[in-house]
Protein backbone atom coordinates (compact mmCIF):
# COMPACT_ATOMS: atom_id res chain seq x y z
CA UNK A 1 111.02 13.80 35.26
CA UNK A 2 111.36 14.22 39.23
CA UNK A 3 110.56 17.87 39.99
CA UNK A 4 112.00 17.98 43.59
CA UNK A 5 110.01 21.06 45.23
CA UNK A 6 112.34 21.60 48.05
CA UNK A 7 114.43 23.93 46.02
CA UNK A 8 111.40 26.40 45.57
CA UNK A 9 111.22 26.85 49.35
CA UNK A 10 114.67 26.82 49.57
CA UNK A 11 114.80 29.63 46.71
CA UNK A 12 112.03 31.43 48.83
CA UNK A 13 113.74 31.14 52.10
CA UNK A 14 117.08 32.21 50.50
CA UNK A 15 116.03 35.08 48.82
CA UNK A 16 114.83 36.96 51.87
CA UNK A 17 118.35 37.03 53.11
CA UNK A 18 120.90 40.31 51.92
CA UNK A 19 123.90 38.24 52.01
CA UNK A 20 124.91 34.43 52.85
CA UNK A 21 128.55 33.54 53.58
CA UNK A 22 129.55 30.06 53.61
CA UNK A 23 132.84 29.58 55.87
CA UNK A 24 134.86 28.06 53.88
CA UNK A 25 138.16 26.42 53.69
CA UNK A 26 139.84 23.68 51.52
CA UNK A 27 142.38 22.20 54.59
CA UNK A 28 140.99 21.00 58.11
CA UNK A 29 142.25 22.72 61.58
CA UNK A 30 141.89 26.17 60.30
CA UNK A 31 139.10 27.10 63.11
CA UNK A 32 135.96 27.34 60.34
CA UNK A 33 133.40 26.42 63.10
CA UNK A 34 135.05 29.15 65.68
CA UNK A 35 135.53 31.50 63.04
CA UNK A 36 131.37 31.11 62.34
CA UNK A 37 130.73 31.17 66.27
CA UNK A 38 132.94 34.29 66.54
CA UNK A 39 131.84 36.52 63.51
CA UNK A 40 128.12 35.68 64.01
CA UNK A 41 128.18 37.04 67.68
CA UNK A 42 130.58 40.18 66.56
CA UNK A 43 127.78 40.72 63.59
CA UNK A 44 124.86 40.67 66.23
CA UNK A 45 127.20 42.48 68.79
CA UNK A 46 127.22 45.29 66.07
CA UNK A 47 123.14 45.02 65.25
CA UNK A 48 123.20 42.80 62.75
CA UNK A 49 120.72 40.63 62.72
CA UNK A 50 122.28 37.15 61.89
CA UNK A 51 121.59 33.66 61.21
CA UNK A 52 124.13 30.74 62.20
CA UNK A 53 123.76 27.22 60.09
CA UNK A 54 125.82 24.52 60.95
CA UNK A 55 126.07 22.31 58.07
CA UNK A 56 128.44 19.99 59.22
CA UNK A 57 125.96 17.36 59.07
CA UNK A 58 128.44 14.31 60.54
CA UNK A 59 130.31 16.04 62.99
CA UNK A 60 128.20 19.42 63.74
CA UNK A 61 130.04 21.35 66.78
CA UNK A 62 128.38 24.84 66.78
CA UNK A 63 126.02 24.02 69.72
CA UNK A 64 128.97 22.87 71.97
CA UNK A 65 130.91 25.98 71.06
CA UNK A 66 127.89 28.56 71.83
CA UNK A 67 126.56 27.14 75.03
CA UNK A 68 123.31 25.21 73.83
CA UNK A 69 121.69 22.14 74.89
CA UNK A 70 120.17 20.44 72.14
CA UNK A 71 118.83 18.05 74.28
CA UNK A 72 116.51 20.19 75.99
CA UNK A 73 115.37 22.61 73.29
CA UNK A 74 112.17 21.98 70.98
CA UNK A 75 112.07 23.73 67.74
CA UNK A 76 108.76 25.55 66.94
CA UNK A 77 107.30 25.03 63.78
CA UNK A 78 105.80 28.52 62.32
CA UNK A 79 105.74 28.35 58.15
CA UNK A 80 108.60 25.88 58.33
CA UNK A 81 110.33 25.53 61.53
CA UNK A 82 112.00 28.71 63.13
CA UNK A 83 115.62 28.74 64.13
CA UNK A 84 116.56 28.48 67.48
CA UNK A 85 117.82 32.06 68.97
CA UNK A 86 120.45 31.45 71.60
CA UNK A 87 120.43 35.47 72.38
CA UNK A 88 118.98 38.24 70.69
CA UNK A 89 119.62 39.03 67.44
CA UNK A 90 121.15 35.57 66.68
CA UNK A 91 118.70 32.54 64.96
CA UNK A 92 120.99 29.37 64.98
CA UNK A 93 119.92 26.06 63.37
CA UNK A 94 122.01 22.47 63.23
CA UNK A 95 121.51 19.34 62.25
CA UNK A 96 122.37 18.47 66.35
CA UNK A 97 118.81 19.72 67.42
CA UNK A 98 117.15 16.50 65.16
CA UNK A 99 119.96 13.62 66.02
CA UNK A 100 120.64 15.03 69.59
CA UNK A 101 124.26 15.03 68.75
CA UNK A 102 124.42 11.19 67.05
CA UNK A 103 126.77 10.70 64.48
CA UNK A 104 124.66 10.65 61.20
CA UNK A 105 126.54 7.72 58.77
CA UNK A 106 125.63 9.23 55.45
CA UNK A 107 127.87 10.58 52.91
CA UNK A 108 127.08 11.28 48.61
CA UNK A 109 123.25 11.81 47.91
CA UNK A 110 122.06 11.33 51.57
CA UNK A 111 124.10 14.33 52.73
CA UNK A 112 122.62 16.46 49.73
CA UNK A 113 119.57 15.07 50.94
CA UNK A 114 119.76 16.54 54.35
CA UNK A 115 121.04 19.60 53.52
CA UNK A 116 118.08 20.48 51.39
CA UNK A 117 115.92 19.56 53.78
CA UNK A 118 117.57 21.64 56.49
CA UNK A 119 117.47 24.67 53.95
CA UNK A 120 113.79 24.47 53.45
CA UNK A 121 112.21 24.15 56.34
CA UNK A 122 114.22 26.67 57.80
CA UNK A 123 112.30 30.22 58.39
CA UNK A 124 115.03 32.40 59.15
CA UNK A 125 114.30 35.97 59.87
CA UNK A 126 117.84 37.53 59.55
CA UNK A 127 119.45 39.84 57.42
CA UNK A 128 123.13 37.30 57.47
CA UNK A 129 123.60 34.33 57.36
CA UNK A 130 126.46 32.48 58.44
CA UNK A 131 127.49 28.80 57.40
CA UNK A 132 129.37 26.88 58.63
CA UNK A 133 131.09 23.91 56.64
CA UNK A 134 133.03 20.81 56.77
CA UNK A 135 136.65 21.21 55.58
CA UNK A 136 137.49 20.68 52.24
CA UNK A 137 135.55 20.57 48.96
CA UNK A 138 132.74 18.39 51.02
CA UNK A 139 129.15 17.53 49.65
CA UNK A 140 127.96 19.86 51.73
CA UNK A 141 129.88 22.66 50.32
CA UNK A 142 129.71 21.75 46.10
CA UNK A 143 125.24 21.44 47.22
CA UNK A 144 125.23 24.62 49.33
CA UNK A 145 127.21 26.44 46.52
CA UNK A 146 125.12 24.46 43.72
CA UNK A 147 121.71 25.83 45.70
CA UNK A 148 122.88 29.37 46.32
CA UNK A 149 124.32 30.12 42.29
CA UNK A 150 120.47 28.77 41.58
CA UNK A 151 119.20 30.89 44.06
CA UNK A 152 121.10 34.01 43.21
CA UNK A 153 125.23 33.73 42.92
CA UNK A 154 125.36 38.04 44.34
CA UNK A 155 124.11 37.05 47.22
CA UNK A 156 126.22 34.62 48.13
CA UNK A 157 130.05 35.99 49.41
CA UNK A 158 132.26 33.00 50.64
CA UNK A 159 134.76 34.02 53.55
CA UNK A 160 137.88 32.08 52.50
CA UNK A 161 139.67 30.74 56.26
CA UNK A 162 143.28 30.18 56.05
CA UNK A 163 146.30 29.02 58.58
CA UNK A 164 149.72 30.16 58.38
CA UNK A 165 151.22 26.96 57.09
CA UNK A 166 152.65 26.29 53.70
CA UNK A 167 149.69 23.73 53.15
CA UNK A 168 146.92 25.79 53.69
CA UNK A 169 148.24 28.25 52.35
CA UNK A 170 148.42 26.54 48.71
CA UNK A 171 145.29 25.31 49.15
CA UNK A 172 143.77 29.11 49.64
CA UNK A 173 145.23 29.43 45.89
CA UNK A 174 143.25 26.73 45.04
CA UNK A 175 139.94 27.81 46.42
CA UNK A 176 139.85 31.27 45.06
CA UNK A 177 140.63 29.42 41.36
CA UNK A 178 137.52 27.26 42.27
CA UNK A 179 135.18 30.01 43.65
CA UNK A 180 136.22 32.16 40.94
CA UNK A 181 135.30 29.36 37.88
CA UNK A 182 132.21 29.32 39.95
CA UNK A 183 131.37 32.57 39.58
CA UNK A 184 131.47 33.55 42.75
CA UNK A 185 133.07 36.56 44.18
CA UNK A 186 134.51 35.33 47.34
CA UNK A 187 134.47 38.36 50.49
CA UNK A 188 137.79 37.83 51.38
CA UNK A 189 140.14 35.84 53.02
CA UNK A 190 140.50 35.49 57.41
CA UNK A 191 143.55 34.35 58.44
CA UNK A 192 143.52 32.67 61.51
CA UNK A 193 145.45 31.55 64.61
CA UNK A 194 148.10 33.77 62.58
CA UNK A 195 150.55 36.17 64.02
CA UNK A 196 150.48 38.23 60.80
CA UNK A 197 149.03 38.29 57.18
CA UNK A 198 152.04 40.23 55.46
CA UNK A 199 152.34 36.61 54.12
CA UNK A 200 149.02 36.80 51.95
CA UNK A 201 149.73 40.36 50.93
CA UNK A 202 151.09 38.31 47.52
CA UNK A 203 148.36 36.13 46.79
CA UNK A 204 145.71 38.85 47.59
CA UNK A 205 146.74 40.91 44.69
CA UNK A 206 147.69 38.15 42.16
CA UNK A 207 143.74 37.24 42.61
CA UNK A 208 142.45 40.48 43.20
CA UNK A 209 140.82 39.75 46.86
CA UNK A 210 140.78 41.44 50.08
CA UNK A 211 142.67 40.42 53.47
CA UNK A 212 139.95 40.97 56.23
CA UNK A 213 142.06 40.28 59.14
CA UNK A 214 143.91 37.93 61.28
CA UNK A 215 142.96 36.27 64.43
CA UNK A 216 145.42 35.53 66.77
CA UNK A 217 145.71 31.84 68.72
CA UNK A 218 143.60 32.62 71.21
CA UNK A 219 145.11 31.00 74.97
CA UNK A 220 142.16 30.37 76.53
CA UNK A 221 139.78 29.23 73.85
CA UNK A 222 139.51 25.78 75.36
CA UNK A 223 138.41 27.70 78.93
CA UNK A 224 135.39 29.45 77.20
CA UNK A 225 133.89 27.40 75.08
CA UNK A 226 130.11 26.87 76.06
CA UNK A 227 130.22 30.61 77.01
CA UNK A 228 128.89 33.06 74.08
CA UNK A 229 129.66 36.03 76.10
CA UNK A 230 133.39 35.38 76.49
CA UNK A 231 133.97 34.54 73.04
CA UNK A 232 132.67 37.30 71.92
CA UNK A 233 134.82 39.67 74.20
CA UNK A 234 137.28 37.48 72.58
CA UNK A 235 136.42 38.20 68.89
CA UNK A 236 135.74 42.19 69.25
CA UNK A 237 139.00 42.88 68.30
CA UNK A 238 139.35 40.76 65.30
CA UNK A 239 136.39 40.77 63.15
CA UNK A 240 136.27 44.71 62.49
CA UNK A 241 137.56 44.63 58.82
CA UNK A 242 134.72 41.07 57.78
CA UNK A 243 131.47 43.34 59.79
CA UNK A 244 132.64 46.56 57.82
CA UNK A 245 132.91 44.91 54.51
CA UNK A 246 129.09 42.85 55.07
CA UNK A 247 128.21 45.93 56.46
CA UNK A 248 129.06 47.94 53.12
CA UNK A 249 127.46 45.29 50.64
CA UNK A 250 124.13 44.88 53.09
CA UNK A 251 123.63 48.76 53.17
CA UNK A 252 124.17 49.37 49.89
């Protein structure tokens, strides 16, 4: 039988984490990756040290968001290879910094493939990490969720990302049935480019899980992306109620 031994550095560079929360969402267009950009700079804004993985692998957009030129970065290799910190406080790591932004045409067992491999050669020295995902129930997602209930299921807190629309709405339903029958206890749910989450209030006590907040469309997004600073005067006000809730399960 095929032992694969990626999973027992993945289970060692896993376990040195307090908490991992996947950014997850079941519909597209929700803002998952700007949601990730956002919260990871409010965590390190708040001293939090913080990790950032896209795992997008086709279509990975974190660098573009924060500013970085894959192009012009080499990773260093120190017992594994160590993420890339775009400011201090924050490790990031994507897919990008290997293809140099190519579109990678893989899908089934060659996406598992590359998401194990990103997972364990990854050193990360962070006390959070963030991850980004692809929308809907993806490869990426069922392996990262496979990996982290092997790894250890409490240490693993999905943020659930959810629109105002009918749609996505339903499909929130969905997700905490799924992450539930999973075992996993999800962190909450961020609505976002919402005007107001009075419309979860419903759902959030049918299946006993907590509204974090609600992000406003932001105007200008489109003006600062590229610039890490701006967006995260942009996401101060917004991310209070996710940082206070890691912040009570990483402390405790």
């Amino acid at each position: 039988m095929h032992r694969d031994y990626r999973l027992f550095a993945i289970h060692s560079r896993l376990s040195s984490l307090k908490l991992v929360v996947p950014i997850i969402s079941p519909k597209g267009g929700v803002g998952k990756s700007t949601v990730s950009a956002m919260l990871s700079l409010a965590l390190t804004d708040r001293g939090i040290s913080t990790g950032l993985l896209d795992l997008d692998i086709t279509n990975p957009a974190l660098h573009i968001i924060l500013g970085i030129n894959i192009h012009s970065i080499k990773l260093e290799e120190v017992k594994g290879i160590k993420p890339f910190r775009p400011l201090e406080g924050l490790e990031f790591m994507s897919i990008a910094f290997f293809t140099r932004g190519a579109i990678l045409p893989v899908r089934g067992s060659g996406i598992v493939n590359i998401v194990r491999d990103l997972l364990a050669i990854t050193n990360w020295n962070s006390t959070v990490l963030v991850v980004d995902t692809p929308p809907g129930f993806s490869d990426e997602v069922f392996e990262l969720l496979l990996l982290l209930h092997t790894v250890n299921p409490h240490v693993a807190k999905p943020l659930i990302i959810t629109g105002q629309s009918v749609l996505s709405f339903a499909s929130t339903k969905q997700l905490l049935n799924l992450i539930r029958r999973e075992r996993f206890e999800p962190l909450g749910v961020l609505c976002n480019m919402c005007s107001s989450a009075k419309f979860l209030q419903e759902t959030a006590e049918a299946y006993n899980v907590e509204i974090l907040g609600c992000v406003p469309f932001i105007q200008n997004f489109e003006e600062i992306i590229g610039d890490a600073k701006a967006i995260l005067k942009s996401a101060r006000p917004y991310f209070n109620g996710v940082i206070d809730k890691i912040l009570s399960i990483v402390k405790a």
